[in-house]
PDB file of N, CA and C in Angstrom:
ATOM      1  N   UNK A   1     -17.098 -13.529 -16.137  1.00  0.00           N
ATOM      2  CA  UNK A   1     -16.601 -13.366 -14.795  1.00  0.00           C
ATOM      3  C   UNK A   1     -17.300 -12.175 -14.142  1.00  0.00           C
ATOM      4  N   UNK A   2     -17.956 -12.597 -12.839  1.00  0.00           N
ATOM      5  CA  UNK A   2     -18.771 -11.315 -12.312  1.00  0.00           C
ATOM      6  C   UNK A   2     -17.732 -10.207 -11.957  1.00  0.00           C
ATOM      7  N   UNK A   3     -17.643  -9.145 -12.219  1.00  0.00           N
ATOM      8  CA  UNK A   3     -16.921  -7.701 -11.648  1.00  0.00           C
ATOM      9  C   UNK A   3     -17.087  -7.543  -9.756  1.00  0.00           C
ATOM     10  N   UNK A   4     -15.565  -7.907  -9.257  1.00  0.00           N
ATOM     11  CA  UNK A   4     -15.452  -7.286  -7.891  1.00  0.00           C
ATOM     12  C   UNK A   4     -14.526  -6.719  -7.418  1.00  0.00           C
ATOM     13  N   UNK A   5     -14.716  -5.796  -6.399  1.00  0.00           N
ATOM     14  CA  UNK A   5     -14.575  -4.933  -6.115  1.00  0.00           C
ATOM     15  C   UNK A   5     -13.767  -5.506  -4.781  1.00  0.00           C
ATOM     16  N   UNK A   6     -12.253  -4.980  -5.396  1.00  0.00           N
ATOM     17  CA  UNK A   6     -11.212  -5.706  -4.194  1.00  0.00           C
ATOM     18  C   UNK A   6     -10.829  -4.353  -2.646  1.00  0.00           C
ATOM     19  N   UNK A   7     -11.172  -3.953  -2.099  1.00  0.00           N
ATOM     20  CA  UNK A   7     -10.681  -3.357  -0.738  1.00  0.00           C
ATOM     21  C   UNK A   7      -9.213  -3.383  -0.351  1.00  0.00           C
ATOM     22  N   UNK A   8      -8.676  -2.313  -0.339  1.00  0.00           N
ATOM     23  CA  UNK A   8      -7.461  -2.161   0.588  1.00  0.00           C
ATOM     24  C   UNK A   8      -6.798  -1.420   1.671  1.00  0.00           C
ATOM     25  N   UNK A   9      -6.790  -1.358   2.213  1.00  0.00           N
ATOM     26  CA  UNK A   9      -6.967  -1.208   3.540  1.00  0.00           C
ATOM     27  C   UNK A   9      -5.741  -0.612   4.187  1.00  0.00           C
ATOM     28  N   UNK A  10      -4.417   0.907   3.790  1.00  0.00           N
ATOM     29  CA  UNK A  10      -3.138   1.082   3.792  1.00  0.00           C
ATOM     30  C   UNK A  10      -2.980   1.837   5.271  1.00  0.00           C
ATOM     31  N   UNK A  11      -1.793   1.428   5.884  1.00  0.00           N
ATOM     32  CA  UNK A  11      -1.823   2.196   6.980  1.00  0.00           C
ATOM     33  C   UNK A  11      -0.605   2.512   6.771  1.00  0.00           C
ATOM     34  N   UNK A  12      -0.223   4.221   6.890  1.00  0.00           N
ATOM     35  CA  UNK A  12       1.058   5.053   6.688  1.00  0.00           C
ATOM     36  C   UNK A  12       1.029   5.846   7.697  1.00  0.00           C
ATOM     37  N   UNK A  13       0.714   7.170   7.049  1.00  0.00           N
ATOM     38  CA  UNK A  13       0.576   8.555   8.615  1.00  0.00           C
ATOM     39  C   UNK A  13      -0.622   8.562   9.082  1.00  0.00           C
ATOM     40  N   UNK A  14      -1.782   7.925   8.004  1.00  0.00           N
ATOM     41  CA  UNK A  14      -3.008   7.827   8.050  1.00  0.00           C
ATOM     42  C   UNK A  14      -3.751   6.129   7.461  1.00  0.00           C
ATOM     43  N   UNK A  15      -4.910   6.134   7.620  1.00  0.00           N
ATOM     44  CA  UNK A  15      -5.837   4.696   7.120  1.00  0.00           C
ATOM     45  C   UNK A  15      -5.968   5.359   5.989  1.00  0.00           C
ATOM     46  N   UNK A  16      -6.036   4.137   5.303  1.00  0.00           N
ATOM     47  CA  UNK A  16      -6.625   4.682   3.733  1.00  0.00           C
ATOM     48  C   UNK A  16      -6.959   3.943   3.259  1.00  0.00           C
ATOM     49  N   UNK A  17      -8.542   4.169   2.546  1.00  0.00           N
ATOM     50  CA  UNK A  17      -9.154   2.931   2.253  1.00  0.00           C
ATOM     51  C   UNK A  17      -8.919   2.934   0.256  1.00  0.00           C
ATOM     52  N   UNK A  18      -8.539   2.108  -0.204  1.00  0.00           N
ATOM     53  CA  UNK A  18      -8.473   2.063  -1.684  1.00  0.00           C
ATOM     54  C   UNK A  18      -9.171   0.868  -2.236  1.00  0.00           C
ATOM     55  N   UNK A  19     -10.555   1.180  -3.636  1.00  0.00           N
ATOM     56  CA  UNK A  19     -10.907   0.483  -4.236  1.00  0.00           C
ATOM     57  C   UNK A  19     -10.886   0.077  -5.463  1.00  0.00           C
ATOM     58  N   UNK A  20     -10.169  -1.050  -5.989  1.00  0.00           N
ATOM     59  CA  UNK A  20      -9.735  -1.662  -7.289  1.00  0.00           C
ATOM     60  C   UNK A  20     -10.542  -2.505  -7.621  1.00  0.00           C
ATOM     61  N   UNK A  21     -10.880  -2.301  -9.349  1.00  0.00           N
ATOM     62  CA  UNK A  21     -11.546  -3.691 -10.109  1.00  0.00           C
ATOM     63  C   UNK A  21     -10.201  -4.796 -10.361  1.00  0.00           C
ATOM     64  N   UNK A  22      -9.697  -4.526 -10.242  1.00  0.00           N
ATOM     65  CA  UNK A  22      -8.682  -5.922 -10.350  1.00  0.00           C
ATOM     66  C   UNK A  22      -7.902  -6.006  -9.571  1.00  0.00           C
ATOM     67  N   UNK A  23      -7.354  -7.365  -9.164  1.00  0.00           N
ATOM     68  CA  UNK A  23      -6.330  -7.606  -8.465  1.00  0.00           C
ATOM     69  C   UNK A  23      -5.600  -6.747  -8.290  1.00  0.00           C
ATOM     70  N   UNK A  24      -4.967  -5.604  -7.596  1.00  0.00           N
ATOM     71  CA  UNK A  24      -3.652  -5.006  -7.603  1.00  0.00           C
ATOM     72  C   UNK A  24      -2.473  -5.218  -7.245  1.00  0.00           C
ATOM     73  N   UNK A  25      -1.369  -4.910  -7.969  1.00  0.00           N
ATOM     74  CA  UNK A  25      -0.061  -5.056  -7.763  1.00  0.00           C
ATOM     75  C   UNK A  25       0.382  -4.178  -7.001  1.00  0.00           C
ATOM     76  N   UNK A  26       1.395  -4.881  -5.944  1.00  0.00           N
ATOM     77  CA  UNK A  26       2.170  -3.284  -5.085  1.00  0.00           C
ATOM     78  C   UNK A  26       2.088  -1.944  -5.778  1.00  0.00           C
ATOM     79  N   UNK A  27       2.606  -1.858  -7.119  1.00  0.00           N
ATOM     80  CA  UNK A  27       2.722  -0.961  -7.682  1.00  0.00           C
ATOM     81  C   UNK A  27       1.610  -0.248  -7.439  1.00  0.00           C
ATOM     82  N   UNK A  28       0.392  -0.724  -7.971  1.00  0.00           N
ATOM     83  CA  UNK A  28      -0.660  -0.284  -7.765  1.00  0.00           C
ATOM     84  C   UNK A  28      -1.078   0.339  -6.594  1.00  0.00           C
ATOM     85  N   UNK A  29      -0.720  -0.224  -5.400  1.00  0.00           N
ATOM     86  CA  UNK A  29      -1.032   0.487  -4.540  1.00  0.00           C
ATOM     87  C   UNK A  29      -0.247   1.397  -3.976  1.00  0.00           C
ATOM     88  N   UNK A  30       1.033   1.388  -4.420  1.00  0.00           N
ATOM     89  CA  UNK A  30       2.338   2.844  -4.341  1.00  0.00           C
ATOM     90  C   UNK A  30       1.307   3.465  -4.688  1.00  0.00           C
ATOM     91  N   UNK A  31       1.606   3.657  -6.004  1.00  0.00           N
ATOM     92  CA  UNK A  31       0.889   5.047  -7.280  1.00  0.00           C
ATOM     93  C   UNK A  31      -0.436   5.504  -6.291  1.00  0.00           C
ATOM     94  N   UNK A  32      -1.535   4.536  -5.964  1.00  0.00           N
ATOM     95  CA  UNK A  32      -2.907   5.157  -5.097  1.00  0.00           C
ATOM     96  C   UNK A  32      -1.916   5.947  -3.950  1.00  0.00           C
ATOM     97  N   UNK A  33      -1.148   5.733  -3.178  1.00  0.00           N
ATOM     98  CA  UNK A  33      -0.490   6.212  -1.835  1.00  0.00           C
ATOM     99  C   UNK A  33       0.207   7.050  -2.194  1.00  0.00           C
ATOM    100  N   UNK A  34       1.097   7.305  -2.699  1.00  0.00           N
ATOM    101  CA  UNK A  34       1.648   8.540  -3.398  1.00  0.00           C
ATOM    102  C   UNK A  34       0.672   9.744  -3.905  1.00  0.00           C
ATOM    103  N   UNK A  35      -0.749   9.368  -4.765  1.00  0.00           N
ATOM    104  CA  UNK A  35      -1.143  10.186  -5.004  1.00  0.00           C
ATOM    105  C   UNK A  35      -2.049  11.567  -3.459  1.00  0.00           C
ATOM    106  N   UNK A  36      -2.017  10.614  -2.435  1.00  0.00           N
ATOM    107  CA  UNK A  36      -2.644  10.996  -1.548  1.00  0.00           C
ATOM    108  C   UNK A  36      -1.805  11.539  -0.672  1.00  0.00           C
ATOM    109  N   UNK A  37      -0.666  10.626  -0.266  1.00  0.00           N
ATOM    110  CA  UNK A  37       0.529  11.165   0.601  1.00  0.00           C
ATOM    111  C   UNK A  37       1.682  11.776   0.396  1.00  0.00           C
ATOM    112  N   UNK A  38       1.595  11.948  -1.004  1.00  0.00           N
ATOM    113  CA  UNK A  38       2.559  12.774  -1.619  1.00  0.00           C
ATOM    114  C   UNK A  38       4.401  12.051  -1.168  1.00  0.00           C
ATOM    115  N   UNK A  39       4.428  10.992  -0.522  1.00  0.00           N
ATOM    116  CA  UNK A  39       5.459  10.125  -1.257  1.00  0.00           C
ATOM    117  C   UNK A  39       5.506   9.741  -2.057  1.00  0.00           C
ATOM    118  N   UNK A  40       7.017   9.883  -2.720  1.00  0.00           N
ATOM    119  CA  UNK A  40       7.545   9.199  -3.909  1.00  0.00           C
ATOM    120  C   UNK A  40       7.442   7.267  -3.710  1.00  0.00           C
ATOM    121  N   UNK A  41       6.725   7.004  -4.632  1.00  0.00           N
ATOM    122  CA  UNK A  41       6.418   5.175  -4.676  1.00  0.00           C
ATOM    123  C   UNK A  41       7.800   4.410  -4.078  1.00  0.00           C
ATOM    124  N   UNK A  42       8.785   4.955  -4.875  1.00  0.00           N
ATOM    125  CA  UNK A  42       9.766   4.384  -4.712  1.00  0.00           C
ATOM    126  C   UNK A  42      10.432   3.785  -3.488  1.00  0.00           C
ATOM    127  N   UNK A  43      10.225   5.001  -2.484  1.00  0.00           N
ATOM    128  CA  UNK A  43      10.383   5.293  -1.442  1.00  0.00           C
ATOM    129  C   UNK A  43       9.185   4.654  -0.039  1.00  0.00           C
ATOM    130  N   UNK A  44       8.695   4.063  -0.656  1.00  0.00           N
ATOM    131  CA  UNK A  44       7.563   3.337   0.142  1.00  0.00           C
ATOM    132  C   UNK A  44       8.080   2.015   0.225  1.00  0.00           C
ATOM    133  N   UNK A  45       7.689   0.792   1.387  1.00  0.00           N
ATOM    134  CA  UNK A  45       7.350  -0.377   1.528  1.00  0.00           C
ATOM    135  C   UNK A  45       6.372  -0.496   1.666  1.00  0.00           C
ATOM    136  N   UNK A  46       5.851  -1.490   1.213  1.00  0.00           N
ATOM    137  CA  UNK A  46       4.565  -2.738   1.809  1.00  0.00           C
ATOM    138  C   UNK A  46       4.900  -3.932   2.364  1.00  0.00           C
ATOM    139  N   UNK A  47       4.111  -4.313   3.381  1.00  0.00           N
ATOM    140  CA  UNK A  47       3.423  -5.105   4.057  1.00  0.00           C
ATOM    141  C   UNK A  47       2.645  -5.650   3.983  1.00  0.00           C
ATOM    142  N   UNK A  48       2.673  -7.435   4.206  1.00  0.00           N
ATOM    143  CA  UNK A  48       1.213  -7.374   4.183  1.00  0.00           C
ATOM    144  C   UNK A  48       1.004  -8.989   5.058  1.00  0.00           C
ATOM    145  N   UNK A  49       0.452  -9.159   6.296  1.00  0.00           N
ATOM    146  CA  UNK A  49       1.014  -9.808   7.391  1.00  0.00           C
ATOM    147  C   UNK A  49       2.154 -10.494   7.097  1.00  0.00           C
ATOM    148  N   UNK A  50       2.763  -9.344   7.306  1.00  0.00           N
ATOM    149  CA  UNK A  50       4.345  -9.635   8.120  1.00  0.00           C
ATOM    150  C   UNK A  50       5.463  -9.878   6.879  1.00  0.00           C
ATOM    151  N   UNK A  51       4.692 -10.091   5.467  1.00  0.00           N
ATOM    152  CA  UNK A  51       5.696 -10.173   4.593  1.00  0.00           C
ATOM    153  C   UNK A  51       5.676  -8.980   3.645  1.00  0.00           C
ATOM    154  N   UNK A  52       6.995  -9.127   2.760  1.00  0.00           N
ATOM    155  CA  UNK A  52       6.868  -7.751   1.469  1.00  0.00           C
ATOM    156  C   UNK A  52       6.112  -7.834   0.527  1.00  0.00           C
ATOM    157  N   UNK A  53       5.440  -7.157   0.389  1.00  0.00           N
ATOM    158  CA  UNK A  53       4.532  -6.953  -0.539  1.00  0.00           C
ATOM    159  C   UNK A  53       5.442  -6.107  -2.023  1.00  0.00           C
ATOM    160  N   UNK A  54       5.873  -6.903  -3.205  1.00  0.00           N
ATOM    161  CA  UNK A  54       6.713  -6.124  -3.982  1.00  0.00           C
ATOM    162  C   UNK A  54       5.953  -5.708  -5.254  1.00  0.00           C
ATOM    163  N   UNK A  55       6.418  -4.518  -5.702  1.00  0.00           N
ATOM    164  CA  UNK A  55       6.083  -3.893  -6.735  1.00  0.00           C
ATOM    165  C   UNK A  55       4.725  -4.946  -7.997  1.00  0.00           C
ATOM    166  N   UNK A  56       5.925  -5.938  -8.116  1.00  0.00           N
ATOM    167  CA  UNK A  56       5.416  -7.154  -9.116  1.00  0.00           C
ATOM    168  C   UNK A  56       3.833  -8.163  -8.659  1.00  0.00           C
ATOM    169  N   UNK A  57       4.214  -8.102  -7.064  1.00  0.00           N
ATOM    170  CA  UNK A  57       3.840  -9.162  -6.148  1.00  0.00           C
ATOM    171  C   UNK A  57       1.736  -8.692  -6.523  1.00  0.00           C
ATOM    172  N   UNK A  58       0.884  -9.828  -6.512  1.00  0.00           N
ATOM    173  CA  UNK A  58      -0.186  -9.268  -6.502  1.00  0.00           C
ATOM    174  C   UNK A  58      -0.937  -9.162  -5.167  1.00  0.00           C
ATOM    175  N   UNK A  59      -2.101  -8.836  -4.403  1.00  0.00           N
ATOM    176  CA  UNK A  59      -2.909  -9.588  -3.546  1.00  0.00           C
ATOM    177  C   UNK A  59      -3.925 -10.700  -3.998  1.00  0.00           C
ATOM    178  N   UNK A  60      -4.200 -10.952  -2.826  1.00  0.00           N
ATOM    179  CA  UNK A  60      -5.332 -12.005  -3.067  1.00  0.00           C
ATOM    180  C   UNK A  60      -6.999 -11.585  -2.986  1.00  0.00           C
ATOM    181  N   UNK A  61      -7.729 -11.944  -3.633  1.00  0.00           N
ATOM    182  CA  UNK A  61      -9.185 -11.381  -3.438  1.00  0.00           C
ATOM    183  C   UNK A  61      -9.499 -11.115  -2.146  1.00  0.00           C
ATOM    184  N   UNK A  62     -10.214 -10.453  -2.348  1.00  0.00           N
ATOM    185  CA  UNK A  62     -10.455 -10.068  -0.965  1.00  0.00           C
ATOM    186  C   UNK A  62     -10.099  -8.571   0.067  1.00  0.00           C
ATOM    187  N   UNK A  63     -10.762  -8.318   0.866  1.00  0.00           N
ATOM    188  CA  UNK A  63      -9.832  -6.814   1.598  1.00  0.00           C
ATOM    189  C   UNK A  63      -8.809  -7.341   2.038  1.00  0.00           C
ATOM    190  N   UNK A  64      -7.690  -6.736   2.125  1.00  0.00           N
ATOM    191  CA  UNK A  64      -6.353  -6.663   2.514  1.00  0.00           C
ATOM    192  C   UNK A  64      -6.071  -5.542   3.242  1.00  0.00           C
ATOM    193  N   UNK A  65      -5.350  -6.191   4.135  1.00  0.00           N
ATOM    194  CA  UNK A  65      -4.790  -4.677   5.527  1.00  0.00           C
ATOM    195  C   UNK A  65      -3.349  -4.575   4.829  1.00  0.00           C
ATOM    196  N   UNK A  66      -2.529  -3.633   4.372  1.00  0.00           N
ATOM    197  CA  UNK A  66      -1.282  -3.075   4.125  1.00  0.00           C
ATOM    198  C   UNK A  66      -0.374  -2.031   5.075  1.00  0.00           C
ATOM    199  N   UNK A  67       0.466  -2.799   5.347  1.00  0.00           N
ATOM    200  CA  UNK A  67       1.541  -1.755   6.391  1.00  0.00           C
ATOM    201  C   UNK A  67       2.665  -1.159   5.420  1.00  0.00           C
ATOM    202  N   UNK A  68       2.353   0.188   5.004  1.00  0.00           N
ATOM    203  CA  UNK A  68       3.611   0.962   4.272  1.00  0.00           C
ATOM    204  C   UNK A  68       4.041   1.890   5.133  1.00  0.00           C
ATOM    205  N   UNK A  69       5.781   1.686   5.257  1.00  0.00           N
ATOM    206  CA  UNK A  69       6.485   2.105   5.863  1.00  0.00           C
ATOM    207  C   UNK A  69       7.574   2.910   4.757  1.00  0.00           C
ATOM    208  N   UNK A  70       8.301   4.004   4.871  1.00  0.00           N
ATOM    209  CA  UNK A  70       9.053   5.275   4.237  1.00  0.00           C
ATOM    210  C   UNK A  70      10.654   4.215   4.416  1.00  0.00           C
ATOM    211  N   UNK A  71      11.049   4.057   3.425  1.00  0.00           N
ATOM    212  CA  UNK A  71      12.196   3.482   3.438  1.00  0.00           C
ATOM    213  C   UNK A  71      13.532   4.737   4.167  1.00  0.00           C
ATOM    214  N   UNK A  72      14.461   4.086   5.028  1.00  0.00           N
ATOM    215  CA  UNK A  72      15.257   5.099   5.163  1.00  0.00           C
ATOM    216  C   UNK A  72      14.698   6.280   5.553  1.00  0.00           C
ATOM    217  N   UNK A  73      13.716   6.117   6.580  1.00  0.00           N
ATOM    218  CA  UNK A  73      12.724   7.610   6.879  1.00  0.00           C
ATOM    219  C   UNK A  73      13.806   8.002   8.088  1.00  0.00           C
ATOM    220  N   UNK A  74      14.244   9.497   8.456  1.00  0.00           N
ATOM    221  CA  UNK A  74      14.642   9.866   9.869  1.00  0.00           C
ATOM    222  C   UNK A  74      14.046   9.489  10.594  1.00  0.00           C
ATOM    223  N   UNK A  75      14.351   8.922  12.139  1.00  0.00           N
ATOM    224  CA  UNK A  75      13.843   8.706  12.924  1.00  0.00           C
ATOM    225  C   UNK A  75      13.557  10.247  13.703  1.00  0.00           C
ATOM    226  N   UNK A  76      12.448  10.222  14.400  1.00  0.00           N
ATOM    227  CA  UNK A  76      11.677  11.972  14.961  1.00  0.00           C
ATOM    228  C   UNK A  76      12.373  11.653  16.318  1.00  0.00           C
ATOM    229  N   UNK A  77      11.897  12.801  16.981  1.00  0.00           N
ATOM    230  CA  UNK A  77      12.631  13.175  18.465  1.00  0.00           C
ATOM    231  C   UNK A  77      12.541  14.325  18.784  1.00  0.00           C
ATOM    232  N   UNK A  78      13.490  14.387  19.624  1.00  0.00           N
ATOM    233  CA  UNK A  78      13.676  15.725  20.192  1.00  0.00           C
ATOM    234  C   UNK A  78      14.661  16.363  19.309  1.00  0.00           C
ATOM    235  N   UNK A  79      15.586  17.518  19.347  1.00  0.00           N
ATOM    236  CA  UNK A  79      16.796  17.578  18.747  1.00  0.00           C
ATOM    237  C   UNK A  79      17.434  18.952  18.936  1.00  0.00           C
TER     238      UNK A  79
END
């Protein structure tokens, strides 16, 4: 099997581009996002058009765009 190189593509406070030799699991891409954004995994969602992307769940070959959102985050404002 030729070796490729899957793209992911996370949008949080920032873009973030992450590159995996294998398929990754949500998980997988918590642990990369956590290590950068210093959220706890746990505490993260994924996205991924329009559905959940779960811990277990894999992607499909290919780049993937990911929407992670802070579970239970305060909403900002004034105050």
């Amino acid at each position: 099997m030729k070796d490729t190189m899957i793209n992911v593509i996370v949008h949080l406070n920032a873009t973030h581009s992450f590159d995996f030799m294998e398929i990754p699991s949500g998980k997988d891409i918590k642990e990369r996002l956590t290590l950068i954004e210093k959220v706890p995994s746990d505490m993260l969602s994924l996205r991924i058009n329009g559905s959940i992307l779960g811990d277990a769940d894999f992607l499909t070959i290919g780049t993937a765009v990911v929407r992670a959102t802070i579970k239970n985050a305060l909403k900002g404002g004034k105050g």
